[in-house]
Protein backbone atom coordinates (compact mmCIF):
# COMPACT_ATOMS: atom_id res chain seq x y z
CA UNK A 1 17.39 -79.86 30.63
CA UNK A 2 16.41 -76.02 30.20
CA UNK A 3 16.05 -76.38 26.25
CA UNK A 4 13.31 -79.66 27.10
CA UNK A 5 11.44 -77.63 29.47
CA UNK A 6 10.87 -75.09 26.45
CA UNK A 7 10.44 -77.50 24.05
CA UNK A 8 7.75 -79.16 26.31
CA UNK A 9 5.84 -75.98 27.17
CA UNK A 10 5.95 -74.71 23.36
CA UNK A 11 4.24 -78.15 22.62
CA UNK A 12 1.43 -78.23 25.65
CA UNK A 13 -1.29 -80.19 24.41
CA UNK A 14 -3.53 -78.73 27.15
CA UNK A 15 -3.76 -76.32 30.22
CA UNK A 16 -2.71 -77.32 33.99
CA UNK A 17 -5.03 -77.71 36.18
CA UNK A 18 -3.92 -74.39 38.00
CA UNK A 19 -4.22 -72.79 34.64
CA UNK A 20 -7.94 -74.19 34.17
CA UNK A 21 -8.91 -73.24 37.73
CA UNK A 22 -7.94 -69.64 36.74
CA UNK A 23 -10.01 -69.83 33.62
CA UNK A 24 -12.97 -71.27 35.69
CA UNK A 25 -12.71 -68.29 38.41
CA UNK A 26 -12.50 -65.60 35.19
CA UNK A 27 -15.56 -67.26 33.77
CA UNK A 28 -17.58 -67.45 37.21
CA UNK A 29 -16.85 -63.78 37.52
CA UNK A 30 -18.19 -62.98 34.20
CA UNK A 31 -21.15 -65.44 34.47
CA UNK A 32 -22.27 -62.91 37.97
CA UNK A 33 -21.71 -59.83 35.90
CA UNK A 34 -23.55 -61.08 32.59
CA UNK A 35 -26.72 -62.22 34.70
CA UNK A 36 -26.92 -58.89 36.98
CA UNK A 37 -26.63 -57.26 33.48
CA UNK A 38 -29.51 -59.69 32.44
CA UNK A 39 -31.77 -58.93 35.42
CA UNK A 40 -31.12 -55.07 34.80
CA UNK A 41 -31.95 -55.50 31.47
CA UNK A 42 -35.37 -57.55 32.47
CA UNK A 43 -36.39 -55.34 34.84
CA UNK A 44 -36.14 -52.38 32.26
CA UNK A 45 -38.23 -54.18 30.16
CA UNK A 46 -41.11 -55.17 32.67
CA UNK A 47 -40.97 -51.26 33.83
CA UNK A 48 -43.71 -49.10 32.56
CA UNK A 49 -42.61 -45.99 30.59
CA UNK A 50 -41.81 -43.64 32.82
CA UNK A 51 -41.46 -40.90 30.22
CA UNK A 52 -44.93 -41.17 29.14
CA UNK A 53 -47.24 -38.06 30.00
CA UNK A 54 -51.12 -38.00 29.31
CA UNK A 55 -51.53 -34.27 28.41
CA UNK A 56 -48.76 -35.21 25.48
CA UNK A 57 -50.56 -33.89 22.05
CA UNK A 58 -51.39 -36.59 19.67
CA UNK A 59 -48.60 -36.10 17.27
CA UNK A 60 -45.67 -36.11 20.21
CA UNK A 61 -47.36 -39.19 21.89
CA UNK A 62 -47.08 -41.06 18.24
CA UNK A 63 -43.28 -40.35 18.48
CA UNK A 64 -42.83 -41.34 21.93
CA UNK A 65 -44.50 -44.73 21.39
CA UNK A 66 -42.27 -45.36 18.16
CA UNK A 67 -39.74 -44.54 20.26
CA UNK A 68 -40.36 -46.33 23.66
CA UNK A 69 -41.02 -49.24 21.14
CA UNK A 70 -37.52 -49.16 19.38
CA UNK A 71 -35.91 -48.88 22.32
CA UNK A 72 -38.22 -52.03 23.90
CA UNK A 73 -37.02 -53.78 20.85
CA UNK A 74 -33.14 -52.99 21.59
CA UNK A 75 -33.34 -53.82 25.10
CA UNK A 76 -34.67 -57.15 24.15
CA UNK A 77 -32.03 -57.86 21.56
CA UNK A 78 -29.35 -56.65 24.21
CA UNK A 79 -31.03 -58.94 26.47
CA UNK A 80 -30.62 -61.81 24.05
CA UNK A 81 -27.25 -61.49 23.36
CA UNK A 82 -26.67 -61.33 26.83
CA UNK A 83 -28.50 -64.75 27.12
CA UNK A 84 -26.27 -66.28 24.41
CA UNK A 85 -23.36 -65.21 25.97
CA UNK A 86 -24.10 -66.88 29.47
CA UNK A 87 -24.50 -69.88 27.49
CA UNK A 88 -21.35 -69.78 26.11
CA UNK A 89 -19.31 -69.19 29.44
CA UNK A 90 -21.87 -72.06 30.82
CA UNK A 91 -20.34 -74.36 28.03
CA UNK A 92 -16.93 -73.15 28.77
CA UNK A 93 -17.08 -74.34 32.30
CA UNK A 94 -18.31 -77.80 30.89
CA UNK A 95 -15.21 -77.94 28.49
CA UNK A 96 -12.71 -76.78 31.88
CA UNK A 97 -14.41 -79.74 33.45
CA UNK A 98 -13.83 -82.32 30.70
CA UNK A 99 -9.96 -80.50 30.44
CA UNK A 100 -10.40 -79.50 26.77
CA UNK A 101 -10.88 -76.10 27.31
CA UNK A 102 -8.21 -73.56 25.46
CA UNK A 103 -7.85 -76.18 22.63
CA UNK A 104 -9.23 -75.12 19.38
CA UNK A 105 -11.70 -76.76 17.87
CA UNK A 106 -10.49 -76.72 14.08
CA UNK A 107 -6.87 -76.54 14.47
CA UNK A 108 -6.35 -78.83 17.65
CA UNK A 109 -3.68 -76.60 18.71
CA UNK A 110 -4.06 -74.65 22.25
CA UNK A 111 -5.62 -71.26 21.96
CA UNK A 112 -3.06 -68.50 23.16
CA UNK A 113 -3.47 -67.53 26.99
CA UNK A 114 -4.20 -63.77 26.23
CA UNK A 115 -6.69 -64.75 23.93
CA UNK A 116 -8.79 -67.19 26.55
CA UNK A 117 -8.14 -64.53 28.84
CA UNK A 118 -9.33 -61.69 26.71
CA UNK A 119 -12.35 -63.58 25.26
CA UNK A 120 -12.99 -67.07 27.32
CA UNK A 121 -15.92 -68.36 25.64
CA UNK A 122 -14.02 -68.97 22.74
CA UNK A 123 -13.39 -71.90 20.60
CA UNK A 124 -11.11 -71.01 18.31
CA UNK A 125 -7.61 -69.62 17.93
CA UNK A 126 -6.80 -66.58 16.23
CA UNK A 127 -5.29 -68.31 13.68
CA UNK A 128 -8.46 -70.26 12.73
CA UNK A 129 -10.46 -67.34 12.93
CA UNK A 130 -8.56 -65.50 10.72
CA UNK A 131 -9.17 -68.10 7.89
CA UNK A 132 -12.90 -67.27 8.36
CA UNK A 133 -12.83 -64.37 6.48
């Protein structure tokens, strides 16, 4: 009886329910973080330059617009990313829902635990990512 209950949980063709519901609470928690990081990120961007001075000479004022722009254009690609990545924990809850979350999509095997845990928008095990390169 022991050695089946081994066998069995070696060959798991998906997670428990349990196990999904601890997935979906992970992911929620992100999904709050990610957006107030989002909103902080927004706001940053809708704020005026606060570093700006009028009495600046010309030559200074040049830099500090190249600079206030560069750093506009960062905070926007941070803020992108960020969007992207709320998409991918928002598909993530889909796939808990449908119960094939943790199984990877080009091996068909379940991804390890540590690694949903550790990065749970993924898709694929670290054995299929691997062959990527």
């Amino acid at each position: 009886m022991g050695y089946m209950e081994i066998n069995t949980a070696t060959h798991k063709t998906r997670y428990s329910d349990a196990e999904l519901e601890e997935f979906k609470n992970l992911i929620l928690n992100k999904i709050v973080i990610a957006k107030e990081e989002l909103e902080s990120l927004s706001a940053s961007l809708q704020s005026a330059n606060p570093n700006g001075t009028d009495d600046t000479g010309g030559a200074y004022q040049t830099l500090e617009d190249g600079a206030a722009t560069l750093e506009k254009e960062s905070i926007h690609q941070l803020a992108g990313r960020q969007k992207k990545f709320i998409e991918q924990l928002d598909a993530a809850l889909v796939r808990i829902a449908n119960k094939t979350y943790g199984i990877c999509r080009s091996t068909g095997k379940l991804i390890q635990k540590e690694r949903l845990m550790a990065v749970p928008h993924t898709t694929q095990s670290m054995e299929a990512k691997m062959k990527q390169y």
